[in-house]
C-alpha atoms as a PDB file:
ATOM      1  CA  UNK A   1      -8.872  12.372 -17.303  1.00  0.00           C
ATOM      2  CA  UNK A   2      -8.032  12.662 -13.941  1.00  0.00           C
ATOM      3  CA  UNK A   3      -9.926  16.032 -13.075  1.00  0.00           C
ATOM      4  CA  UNK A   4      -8.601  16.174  -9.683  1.00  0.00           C
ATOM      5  CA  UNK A   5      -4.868  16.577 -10.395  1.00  0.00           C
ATOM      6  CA  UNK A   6      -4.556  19.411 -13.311  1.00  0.00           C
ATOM      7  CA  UNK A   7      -1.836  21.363 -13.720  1.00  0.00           C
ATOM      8  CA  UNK A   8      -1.799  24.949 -15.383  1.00  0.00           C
ATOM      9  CA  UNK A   9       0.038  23.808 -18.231  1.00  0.00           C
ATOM     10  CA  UNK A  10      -2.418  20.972 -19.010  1.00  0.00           C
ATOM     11  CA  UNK A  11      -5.099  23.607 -19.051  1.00  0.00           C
ATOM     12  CA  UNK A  12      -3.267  25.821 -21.645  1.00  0.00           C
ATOM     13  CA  UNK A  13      -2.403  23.084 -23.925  1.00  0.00           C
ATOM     14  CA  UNK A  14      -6.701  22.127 -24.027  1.00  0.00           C
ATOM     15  CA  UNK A  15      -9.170  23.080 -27.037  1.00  0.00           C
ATOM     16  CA  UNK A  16     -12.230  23.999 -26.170  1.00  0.00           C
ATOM     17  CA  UNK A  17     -14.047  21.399 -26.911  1.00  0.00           C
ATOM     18  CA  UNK A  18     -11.765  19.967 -24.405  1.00  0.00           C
ATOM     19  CA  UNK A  19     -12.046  22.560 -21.875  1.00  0.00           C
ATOM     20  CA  UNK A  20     -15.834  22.241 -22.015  1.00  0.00           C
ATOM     21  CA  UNK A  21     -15.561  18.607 -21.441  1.00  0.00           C
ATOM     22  CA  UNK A  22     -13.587  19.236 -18.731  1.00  0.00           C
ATOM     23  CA  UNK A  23     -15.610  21.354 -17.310  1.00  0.00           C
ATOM     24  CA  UNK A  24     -18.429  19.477 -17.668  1.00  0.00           C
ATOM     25  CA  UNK A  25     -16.704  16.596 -16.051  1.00  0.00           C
ATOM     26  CA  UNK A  26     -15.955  18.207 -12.891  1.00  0.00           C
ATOM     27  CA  UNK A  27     -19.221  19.992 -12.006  1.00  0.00           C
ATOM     28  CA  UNK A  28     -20.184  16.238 -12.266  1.00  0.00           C
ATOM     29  CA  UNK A  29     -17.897  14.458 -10.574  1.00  0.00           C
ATOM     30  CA  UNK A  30     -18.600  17.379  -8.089  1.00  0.00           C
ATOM     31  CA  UNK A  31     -22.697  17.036  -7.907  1.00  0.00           C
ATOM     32  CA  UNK A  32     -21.815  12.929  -6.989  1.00  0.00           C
ATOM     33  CA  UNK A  33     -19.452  13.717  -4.289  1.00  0.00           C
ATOM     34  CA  UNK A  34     -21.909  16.232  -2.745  1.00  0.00           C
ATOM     35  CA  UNK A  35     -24.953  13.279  -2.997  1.00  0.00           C
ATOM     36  CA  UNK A  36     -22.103  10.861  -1.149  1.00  0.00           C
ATOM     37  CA  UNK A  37     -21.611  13.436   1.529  1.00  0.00           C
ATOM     38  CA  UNK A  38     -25.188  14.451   1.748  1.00  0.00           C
ATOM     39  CA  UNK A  39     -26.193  10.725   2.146  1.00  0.00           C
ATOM     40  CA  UNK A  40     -23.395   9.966   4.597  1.00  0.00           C
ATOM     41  CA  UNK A  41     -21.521   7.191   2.220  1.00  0.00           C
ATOM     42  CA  UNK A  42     -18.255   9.121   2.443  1.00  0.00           C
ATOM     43  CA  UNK A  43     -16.143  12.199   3.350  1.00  0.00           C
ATOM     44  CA  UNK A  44     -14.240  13.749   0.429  1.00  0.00           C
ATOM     45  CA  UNK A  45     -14.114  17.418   1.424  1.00  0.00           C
ATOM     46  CA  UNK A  46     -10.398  17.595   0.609  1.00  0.00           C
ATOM     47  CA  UNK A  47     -11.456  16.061  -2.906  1.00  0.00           C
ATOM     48  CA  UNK A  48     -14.104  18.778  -3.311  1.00  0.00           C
ATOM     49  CA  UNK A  49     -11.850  21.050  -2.635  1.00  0.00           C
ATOM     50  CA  UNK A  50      -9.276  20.340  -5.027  1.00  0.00           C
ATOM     51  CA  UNK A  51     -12.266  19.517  -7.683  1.00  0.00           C
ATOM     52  CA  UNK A  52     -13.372  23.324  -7.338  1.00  0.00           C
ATOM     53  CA  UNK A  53     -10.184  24.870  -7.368  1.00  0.00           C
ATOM     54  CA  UNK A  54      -9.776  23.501 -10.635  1.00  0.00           C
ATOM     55  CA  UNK A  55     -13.154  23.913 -11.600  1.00  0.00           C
ATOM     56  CA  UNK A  56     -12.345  27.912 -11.039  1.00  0.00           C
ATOM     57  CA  UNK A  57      -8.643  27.684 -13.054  1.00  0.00           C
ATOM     58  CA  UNK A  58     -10.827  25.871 -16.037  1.00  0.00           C
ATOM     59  CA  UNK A  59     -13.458  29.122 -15.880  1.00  0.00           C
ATOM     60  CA  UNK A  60     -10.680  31.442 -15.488  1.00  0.00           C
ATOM     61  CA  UNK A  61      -8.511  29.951 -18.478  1.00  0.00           C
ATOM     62  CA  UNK A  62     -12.016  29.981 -20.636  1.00  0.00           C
ATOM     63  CA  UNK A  63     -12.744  33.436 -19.921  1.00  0.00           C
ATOM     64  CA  UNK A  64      -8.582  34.674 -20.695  1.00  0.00           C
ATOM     65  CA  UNK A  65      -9.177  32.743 -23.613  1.00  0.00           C
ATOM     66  CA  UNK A  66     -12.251  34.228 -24.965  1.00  0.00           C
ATOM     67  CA  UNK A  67     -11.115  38.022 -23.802  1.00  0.00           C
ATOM     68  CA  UNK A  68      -7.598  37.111 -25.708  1.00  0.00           C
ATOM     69  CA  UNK A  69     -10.141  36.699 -29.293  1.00  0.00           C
ATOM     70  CA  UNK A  70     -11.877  39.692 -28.598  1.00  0.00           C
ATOM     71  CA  UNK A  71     -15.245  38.228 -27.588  1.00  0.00           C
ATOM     72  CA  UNK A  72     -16.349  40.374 -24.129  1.00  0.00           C
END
């Protein structure tokens, strides 16, 4: 999946199990790009960028989702 080009209505249509992949996908595509920018390999900050914006829209459609059952 191409975590840095998701769209709100590719979010909503997500279980999640698929959600949780997701996110787990981005915080680690997101830990490797740090490590490359750390070490000096390469400059993605616009890529970070886009990675944690949608990294936020997955956490905010998780938490709508789980308020919308009834679990606080």
């Amino acid at each position: 999946m191409e975590f840095e080009k998701l769209k709100k209505d590719e979010l909503k249509v997500l279980s999640d199990a698929q959600a949780e992949e997701t996110e787990l996908g981005i915080r680690q595509e997101l830990a490797k790009l740090r490590m490359d920018i750390f070490s000096e390999k390469g400059k993605h900050t616009g890529k970070v960028r886009s990675l944690k914006k949608n990294l936020a829209s997955i956490l905010t459609f998780k938490s709508e989702r789980k308020q919308a059952k009834g679990n606080p």
